[in-house]
C-alpha atoms as a PDB file:
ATOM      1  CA  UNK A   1     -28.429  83.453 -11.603  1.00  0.00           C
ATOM      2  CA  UNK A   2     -25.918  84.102  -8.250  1.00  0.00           C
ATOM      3  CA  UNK A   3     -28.718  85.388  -5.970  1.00  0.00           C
ATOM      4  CA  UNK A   4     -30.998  83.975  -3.583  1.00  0.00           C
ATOM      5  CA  UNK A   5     -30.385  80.935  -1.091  1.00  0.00           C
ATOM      6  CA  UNK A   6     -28.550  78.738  -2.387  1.00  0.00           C
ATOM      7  CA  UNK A   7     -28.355  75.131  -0.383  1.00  0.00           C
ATOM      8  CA  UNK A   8     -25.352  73.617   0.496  1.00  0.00           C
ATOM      9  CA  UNK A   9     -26.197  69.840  -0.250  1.00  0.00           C
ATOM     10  CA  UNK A  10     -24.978  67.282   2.245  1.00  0.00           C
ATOM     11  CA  UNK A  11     -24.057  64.233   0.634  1.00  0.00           C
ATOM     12  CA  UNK A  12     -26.050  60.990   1.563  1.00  0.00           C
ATOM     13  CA  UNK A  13     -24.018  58.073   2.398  1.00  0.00           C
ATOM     14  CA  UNK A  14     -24.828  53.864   3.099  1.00  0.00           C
ATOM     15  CA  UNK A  15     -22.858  51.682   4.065  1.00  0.00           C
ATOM     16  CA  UNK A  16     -19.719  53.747   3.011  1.00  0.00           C
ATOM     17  CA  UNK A  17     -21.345  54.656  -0.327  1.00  0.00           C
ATOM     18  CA  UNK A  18     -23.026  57.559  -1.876  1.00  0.00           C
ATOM     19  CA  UNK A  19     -27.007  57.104  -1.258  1.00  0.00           C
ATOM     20  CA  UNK A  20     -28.289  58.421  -3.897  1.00  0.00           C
ATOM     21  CA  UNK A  21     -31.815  57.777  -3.502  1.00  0.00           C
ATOM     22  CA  UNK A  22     -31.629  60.097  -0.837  1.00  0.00           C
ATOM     23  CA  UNK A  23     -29.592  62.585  -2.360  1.00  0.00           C
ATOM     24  CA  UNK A  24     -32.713  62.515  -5.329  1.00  0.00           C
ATOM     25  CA  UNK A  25     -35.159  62.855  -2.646  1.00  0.00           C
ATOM     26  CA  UNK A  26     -33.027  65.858  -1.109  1.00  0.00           C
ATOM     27  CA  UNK A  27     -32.904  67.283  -4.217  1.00  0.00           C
ATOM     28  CA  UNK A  28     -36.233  67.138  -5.096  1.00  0.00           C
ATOM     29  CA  UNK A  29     -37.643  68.847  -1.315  1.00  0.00           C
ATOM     30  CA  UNK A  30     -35.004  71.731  -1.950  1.00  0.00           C
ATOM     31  CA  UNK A  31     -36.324  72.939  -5.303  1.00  0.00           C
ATOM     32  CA  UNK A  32     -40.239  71.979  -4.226  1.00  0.00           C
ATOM     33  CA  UNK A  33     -39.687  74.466  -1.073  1.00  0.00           C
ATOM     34  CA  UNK A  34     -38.712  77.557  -3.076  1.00  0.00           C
ATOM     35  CA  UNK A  35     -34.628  76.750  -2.957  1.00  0.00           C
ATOM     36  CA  UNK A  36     -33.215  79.173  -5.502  1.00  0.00           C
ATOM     37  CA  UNK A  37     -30.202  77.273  -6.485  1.00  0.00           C
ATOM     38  CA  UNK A  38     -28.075  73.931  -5.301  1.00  0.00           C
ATOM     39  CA  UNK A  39     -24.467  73.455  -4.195  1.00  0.00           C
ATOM     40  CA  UNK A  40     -23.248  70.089  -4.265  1.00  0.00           C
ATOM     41  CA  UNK A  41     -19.468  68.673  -3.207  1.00  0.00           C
ATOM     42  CA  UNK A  42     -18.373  71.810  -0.799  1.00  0.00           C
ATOM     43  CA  UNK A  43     -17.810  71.586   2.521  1.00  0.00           C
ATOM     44  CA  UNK A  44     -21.304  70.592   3.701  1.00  0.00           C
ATOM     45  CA  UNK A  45     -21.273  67.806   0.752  1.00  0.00           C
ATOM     46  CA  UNK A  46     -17.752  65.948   2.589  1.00  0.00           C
ATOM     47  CA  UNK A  47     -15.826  67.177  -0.736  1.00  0.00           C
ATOM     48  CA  UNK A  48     -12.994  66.292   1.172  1.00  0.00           C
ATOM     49  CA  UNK A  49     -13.588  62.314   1.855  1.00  0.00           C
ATOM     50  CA  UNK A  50     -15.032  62.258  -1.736  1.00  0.00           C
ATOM     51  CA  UNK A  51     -12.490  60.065  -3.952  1.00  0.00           C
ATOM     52  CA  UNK A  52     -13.199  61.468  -8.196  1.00  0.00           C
ATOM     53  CA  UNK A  53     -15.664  59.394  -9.036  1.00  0.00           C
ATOM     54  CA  UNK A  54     -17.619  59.932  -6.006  1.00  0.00           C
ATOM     55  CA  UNK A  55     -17.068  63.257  -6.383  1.00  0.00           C
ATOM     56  CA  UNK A  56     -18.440  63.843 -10.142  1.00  0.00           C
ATOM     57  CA  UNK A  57     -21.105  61.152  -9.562  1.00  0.00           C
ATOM     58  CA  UNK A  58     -22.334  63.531  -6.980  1.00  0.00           C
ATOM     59  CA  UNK A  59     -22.550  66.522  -9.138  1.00  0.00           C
ATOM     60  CA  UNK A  60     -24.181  64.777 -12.219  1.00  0.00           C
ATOM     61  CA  UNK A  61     -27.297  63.455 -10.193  1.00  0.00           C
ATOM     62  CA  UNK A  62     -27.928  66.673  -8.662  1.00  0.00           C
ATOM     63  CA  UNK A  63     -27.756  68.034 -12.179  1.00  0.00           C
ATOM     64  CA  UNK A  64     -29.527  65.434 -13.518  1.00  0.00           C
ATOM     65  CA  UNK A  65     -32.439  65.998 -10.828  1.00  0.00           C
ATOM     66  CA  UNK A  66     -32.629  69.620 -10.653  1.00  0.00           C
ATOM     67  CA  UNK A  67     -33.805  69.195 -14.633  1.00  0.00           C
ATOM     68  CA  UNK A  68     -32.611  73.064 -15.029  1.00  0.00           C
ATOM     69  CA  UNK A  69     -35.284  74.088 -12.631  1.00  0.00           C
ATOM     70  CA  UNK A  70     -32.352  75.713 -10.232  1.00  0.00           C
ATOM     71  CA  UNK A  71     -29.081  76.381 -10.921  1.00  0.00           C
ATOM     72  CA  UNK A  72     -26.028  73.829  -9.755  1.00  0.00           C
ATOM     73  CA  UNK A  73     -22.673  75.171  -8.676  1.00  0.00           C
ATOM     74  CA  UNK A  74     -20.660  72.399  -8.294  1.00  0.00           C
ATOM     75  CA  UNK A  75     -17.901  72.441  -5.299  1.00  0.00           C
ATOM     76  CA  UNK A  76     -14.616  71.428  -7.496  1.00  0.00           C
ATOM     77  CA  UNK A  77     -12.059  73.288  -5.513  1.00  0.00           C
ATOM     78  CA  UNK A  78      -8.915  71.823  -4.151  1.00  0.00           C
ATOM     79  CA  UNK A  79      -5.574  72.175  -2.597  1.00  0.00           C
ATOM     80  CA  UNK A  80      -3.797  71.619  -6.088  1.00  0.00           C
ATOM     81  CA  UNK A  81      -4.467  74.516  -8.758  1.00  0.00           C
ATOM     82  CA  UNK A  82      -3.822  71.499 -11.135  1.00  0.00           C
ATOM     83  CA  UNK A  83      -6.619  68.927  -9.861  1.00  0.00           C
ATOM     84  CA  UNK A  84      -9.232  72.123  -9.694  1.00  0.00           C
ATOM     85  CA  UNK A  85      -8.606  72.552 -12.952  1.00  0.00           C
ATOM     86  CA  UNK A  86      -9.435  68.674 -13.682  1.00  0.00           C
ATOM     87  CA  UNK A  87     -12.534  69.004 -11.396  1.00  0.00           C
ATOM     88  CA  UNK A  88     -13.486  71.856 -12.967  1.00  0.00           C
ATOM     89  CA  UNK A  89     -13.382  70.737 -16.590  1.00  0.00           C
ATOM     90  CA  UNK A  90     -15.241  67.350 -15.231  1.00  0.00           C
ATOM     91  CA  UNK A  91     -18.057  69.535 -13.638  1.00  0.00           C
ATOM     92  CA  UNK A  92     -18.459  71.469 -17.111  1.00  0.00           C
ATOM     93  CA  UNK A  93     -19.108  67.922 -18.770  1.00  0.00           C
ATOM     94  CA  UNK A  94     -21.757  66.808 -16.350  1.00  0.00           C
ATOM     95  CA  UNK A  95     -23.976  70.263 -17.125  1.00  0.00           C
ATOM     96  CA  UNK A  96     -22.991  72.448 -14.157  1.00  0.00           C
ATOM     97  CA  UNK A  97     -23.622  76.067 -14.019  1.00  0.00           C
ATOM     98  CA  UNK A  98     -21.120  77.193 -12.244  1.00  0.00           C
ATOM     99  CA  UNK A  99     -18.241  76.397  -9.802  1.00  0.00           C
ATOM    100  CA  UNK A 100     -17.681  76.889  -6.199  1.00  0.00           C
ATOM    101  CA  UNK A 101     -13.720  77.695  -5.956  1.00  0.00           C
ATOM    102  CA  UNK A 102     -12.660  77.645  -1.718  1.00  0.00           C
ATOM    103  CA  UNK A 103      -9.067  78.936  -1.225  1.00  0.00           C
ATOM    104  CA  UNK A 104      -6.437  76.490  -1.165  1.00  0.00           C
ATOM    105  CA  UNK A 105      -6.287  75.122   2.433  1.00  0.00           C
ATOM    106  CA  UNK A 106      -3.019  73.895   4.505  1.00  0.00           C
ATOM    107  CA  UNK A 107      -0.559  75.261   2.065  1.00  0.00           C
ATOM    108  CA  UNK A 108      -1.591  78.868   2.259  1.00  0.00           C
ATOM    109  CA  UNK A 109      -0.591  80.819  -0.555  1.00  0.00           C
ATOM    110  CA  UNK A 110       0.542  84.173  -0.464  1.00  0.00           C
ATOM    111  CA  UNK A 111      -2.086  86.429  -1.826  1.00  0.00           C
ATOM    112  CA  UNK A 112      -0.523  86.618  -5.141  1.00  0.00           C
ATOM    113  CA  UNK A 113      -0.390  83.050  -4.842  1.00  0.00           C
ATOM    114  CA  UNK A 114      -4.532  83.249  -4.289  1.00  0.00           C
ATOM    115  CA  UNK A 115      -4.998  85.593  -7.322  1.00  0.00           C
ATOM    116  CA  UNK A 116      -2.941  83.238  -9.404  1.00  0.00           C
ATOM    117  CA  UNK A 117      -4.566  80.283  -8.470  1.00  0.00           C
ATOM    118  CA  UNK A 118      -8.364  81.301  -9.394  1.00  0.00           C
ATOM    119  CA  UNK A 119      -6.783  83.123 -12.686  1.00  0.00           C
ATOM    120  CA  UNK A 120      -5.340  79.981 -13.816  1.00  0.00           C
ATOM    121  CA  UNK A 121      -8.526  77.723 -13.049  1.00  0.00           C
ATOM    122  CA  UNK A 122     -11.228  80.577 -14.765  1.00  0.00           C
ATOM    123  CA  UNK A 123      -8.738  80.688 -17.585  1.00  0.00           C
ATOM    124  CA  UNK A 124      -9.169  76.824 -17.819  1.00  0.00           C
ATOM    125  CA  UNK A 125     -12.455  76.519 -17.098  1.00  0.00           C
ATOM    126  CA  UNK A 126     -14.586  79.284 -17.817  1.00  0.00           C
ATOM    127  CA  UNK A 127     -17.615  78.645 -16.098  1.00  0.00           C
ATOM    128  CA  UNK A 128     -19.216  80.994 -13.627  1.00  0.00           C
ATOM    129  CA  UNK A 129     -17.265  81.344 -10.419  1.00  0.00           C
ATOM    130  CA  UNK A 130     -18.644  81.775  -6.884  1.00  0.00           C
ATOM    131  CA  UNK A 131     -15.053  81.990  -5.119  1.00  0.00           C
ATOM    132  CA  UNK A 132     -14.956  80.660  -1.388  1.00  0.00           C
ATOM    133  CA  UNK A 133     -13.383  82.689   1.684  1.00  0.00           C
ATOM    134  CA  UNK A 134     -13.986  80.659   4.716  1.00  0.00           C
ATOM    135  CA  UNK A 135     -10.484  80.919   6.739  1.00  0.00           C
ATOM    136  CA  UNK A 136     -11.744  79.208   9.882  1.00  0.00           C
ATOM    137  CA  UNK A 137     -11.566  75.813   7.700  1.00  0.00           C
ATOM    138  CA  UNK A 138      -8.801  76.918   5.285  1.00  0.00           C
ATOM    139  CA  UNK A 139      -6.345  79.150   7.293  1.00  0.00           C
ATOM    140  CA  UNK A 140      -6.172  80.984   4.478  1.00  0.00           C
ATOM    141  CA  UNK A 141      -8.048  84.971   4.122  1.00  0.00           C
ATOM    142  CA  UNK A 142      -8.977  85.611   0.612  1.00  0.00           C
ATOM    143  CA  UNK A 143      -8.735  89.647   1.355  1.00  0.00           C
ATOM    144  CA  UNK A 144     -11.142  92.339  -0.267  1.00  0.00           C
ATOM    145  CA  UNK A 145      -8.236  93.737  -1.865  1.00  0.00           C
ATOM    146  CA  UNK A 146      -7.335  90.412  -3.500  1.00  0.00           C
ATOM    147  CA  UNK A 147     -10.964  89.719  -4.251  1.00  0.00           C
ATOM    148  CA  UNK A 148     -11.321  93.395  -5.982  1.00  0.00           C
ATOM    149  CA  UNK A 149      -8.465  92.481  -8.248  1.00  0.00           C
ATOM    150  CA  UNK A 150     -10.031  89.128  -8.949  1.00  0.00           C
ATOM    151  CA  UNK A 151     -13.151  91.210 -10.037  1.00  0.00           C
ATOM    152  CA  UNK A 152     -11.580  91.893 -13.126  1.00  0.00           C
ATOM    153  CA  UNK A 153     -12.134  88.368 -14.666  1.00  0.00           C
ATOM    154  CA  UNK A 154     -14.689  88.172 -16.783  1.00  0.00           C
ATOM    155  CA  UNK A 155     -16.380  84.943 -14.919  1.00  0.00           C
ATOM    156  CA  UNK A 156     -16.078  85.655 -11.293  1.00  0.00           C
ATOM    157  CA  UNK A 157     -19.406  86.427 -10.247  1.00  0.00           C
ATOM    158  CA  UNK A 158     -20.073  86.141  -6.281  1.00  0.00           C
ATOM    159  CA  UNK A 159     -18.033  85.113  -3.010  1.00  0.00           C
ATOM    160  CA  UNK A 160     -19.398  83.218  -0.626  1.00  0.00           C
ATOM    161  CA  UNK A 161     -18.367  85.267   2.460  1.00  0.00           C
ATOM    162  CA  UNK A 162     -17.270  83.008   5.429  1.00  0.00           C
ATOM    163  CA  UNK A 163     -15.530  85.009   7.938  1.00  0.00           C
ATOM    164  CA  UNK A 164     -18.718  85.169  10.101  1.00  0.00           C
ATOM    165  CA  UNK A 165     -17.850  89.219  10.143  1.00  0.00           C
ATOM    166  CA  UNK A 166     -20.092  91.910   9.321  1.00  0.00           C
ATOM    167  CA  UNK A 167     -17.458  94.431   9.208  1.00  0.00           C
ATOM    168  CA  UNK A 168     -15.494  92.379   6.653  1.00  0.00           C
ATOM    169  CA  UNK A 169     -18.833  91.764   4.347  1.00  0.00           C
ATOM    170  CA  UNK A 170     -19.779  95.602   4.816  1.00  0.00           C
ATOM    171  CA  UNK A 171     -16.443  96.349   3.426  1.00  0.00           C
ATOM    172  CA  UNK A 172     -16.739  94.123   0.517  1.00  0.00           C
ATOM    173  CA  UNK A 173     -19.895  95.283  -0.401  1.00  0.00           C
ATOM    174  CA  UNK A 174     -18.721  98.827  -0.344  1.00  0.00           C
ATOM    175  CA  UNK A 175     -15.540  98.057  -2.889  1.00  0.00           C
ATOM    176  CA  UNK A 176     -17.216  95.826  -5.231  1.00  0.00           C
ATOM    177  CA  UNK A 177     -20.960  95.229  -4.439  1.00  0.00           C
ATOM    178  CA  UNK A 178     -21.851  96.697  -8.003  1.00  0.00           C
ATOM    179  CA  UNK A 179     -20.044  93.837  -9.284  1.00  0.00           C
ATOM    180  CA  UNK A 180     -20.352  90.516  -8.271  1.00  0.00           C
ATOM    181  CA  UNK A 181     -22.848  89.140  -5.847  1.00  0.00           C
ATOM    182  CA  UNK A 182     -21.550  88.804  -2.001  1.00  0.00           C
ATOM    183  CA  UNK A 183     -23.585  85.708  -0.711  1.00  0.00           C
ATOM    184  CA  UNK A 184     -23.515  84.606   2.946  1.00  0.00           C
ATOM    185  CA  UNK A 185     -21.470  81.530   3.873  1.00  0.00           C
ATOM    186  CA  UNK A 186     -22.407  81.702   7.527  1.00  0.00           C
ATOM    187  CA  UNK A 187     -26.206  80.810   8.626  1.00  0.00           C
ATOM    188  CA  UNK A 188     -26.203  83.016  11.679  1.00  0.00           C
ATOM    189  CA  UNK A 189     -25.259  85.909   9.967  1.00  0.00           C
ATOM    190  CA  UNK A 190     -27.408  85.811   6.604  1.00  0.00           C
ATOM    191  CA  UNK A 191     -29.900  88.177   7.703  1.00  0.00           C
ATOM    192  CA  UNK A 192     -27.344  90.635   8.859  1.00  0.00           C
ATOM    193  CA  UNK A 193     -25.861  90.366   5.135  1.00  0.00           C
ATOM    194  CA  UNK A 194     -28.865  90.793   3.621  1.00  0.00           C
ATOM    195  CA  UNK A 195     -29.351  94.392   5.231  1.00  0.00           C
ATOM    196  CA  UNK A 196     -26.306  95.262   3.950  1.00  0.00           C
ATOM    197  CA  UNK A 197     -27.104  94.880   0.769  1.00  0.00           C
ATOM    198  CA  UNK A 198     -26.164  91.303   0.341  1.00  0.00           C
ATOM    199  CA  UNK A 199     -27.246  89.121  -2.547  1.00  0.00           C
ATOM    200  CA  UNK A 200     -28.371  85.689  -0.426  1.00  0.00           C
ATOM    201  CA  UNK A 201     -26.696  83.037   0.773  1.00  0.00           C
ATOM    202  CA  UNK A 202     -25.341  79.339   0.734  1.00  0.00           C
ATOM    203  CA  UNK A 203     -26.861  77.822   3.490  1.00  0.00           C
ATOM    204  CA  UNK A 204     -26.420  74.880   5.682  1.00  0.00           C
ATOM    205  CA  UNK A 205     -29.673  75.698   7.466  1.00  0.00           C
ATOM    206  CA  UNK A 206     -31.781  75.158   4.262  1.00  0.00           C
ATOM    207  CA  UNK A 207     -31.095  71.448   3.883  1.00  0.00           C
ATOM    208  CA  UNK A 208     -33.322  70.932   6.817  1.00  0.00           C
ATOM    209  CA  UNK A 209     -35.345  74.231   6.906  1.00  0.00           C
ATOM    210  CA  UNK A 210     -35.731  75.022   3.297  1.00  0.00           C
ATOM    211  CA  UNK A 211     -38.888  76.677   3.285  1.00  0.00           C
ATOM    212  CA  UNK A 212     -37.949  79.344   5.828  1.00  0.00           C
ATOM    213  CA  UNK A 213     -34.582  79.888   4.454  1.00  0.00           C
ATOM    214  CA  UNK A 214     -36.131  80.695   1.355  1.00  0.00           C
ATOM    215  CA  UNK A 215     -38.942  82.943   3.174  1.00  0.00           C
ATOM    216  CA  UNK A 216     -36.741  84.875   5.008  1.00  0.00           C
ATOM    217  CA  UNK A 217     -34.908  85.924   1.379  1.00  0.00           C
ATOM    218  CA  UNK A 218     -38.239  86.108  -0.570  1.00  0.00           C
ATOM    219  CA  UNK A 219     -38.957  88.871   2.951  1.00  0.00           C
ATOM    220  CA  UNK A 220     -35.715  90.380   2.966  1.00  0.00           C
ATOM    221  CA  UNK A 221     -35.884  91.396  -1.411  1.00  0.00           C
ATOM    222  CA  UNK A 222     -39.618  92.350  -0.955  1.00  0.00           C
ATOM    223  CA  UNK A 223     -38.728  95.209   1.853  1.00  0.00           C
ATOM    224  CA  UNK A 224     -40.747  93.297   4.581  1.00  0.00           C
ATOM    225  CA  UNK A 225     -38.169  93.218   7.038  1.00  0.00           C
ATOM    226  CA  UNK A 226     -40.002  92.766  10.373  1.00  0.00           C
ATOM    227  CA  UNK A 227     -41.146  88.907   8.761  1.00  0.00           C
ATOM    228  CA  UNK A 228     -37.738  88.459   7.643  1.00  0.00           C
ATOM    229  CA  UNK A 229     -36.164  89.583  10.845  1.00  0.00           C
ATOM    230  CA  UNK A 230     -38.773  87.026  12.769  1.00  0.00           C
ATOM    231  CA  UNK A 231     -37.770  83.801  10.408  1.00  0.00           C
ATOM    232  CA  UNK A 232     -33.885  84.932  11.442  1.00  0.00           C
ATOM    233  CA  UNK A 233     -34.837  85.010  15.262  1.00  0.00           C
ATOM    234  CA  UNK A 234     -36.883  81.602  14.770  1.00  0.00           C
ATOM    235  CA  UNK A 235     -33.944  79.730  13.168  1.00  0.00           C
ATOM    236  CA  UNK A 236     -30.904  81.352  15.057  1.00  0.00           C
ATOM    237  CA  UNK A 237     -30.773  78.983  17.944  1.00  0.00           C
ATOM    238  CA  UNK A 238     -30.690  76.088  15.275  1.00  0.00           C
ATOM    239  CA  UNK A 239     -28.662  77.974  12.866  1.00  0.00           C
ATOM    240  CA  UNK A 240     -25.919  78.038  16.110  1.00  0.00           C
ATOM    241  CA  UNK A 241     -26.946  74.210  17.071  1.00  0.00           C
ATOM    242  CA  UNK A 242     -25.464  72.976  13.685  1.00  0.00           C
ATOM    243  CA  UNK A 243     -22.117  74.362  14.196  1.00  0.00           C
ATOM    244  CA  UNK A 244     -21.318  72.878  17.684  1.00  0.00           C
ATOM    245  CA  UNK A 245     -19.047  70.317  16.299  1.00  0.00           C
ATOM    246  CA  UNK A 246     -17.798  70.476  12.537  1.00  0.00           C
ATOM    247  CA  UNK A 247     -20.430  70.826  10.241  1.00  0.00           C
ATOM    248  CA  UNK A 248     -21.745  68.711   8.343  1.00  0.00           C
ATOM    249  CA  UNK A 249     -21.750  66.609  11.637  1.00  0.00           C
ATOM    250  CA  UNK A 250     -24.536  68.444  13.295  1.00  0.00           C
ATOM    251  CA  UNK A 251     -26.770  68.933  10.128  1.00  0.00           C
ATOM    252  CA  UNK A 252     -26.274  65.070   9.236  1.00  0.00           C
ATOM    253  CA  UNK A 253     -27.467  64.352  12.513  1.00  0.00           C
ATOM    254  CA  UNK A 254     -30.456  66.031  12.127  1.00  0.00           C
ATOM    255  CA  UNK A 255     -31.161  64.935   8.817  1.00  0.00           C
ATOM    256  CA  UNK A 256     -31.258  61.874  10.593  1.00  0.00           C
ATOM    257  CA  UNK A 257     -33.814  62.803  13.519  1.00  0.00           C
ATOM    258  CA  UNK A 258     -36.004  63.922  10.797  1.00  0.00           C
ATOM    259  CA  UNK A 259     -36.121  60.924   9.318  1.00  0.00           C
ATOM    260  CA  UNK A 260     -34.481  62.040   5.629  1.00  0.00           C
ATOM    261  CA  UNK A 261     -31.381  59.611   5.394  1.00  0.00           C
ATOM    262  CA  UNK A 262     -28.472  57.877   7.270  1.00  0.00           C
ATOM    263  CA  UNK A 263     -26.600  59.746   9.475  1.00  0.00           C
ATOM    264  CA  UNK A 264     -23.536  58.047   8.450  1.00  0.00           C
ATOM    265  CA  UNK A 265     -20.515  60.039   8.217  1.00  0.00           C
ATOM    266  CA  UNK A 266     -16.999  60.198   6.499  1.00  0.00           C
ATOM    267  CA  UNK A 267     -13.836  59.121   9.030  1.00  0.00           C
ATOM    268  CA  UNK A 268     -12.141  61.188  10.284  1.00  0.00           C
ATOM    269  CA  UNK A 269     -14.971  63.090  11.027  1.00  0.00           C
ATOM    270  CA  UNK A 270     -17.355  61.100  13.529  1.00  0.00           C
ATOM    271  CA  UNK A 271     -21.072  61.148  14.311  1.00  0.00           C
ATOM    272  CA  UNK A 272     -22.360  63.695  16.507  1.00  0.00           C
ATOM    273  CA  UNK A 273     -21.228  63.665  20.357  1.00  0.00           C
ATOM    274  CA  UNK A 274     -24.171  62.173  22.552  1.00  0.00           C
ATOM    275  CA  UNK A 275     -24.062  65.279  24.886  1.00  0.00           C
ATOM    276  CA  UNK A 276     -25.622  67.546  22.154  1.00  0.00           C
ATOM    277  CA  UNK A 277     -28.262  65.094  20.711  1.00  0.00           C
ATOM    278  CA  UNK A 278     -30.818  66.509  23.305  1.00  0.00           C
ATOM    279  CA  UNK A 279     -30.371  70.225  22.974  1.00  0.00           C
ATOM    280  CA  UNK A 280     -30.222  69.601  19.010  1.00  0.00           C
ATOM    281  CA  UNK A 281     -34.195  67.775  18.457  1.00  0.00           C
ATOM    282  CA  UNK A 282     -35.113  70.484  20.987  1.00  0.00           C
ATOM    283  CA  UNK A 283     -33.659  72.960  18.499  1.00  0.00           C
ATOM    284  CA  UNK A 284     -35.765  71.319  16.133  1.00  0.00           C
ATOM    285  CA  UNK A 285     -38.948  70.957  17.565  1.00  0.00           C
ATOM    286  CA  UNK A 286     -38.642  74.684  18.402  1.00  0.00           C
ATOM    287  CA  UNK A 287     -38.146  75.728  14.544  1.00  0.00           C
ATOM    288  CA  UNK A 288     -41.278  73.353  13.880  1.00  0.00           C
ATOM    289  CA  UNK A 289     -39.512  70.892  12.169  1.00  0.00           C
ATOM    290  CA  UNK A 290     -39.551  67.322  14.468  1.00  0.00           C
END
């Protein structure tokens, strides 16, 4: 199930509300363009500025829409072992597959604190468990040793590797490749992952460039790696382009150029700065897709 590229969904918004007629329509273009699995409610999806029933409203349309075609791994971590716990159980009820569990951010527990934490939620909840290391967001480093020892529960079954290091997903890899999946949290670097023996990725990228994202996988498994390492070289300057200010601000705003949905945006974060708007639809037309 945990293998492949997986999109991290953006969530649509409307005048301050979910749009979910867009966030159908999203849905629907992933899966039709060879998307092997859907992420909604993480840090692409505004989890964040998502009040509850925003939140699980989110997660049982994508559900509802993928119709078991792909896979949904519903974002339901949070700062409070307690309220992941309530997410989690929520995201079970609305027919998830799995759960996407980031490290607590701002309050940064002690390792122990980290192994703890994800214990007590699987223990809860024991759906399958992609578990989240992205410390430029969370300052807080789920470590390979940690991560190892987390291996031992029977429902952990990939990482989405963040750190934007090779080094760090090489070493993973080596310690505990055989057994869970190490997916790609970082666009730029998916390809490089992939050589290392990588599983796939959660991608920003493929909620505007689905198709290739999915290509350069389908390349990447098959052995072809001179096609795979051309759709990496034709999306890097865009995969870069996304992540000049905060994502999702970037990838909302092209959403936007392409003519998908509203680039509206949840306060505090704040529509994309005028001084990148150019270089970003040039970005675009260069990976074929304005």
């Amino acid at each position: 199930m945990f293998s492949g590229v997986f999109t991290a969904l953006v969530t649509p918004f409307r005048n301050d509300r979910v749009d979910e007629e867009a966030l159908r329509r999203l849905v629907n273009d992933q899966i039709d363009n060879g998307i092997d699995g859907l992420v909604p409610c993480g840090t692409t999806g505004e989890s964040a500025t998502l009040d509850v029933e925003e939140h699980l409203r989110v997660i049982k349309i994508v559900v509802a829409e993928a119709k078991k075609r792909v896979p949904v791994v519903a974002g339901t971590g949070a700062n409070s072992t307690k309220e992941a716990i309530e997410l989690s159980k929520a995201a079970q009820d609305a027919g998830a597959d799995g759960m996407l569990q980031v490290t607590p951010y701002y309050n940064k527990p002690t390792q122990d604190g980290l192994f703890h934490h994800f214990k007590t939620i699987i223990e809860a909840v024991p759906l399958p468990t992609v578990l989240y290391n992205v410390p430029g967001r969370t300052a807080c480093d789920l470590l390979p040793e940690t991560l190892e020892r987390l291996c031992a529960l029977d429902k952990v079954v990939a990482v989405k590797e963040a750190t934007g290091s090779a080094a760090r997903a090489a070493e993973i890899i080596a310690r505990i490749g055989d057994r869970l999946a190490v997916l790609s949290g970082d666009d730029a670097t998916a390809f490089a992952l992939y050589a290392l023996g990588g599983k796939g990725c959660i991608s920003v990228l493929s909620n505007i460039a689905p198709k290739d994202m999915s290509a350069m996988w389908d390349a990447a498994v098959a052995g072809q790696w001179n096609e795979a390492r051309a759709l990496h070289y034709k999306l890097f300057a865009l995969s870069q382009g996304l992540f000049v200010e905060s994502n999702p601000i970037p990838v909302k705003a092209a959403l936007a150029m392409m003519g998908r949905m509203t680039e509206e945006i949840r306060p505090p974060l704040y529509p994309l700065s005028a001084k990148f708007r150019d270089k970003l639809a040039q970005q675009l037309s260069q990976a074929g897709l304005l």
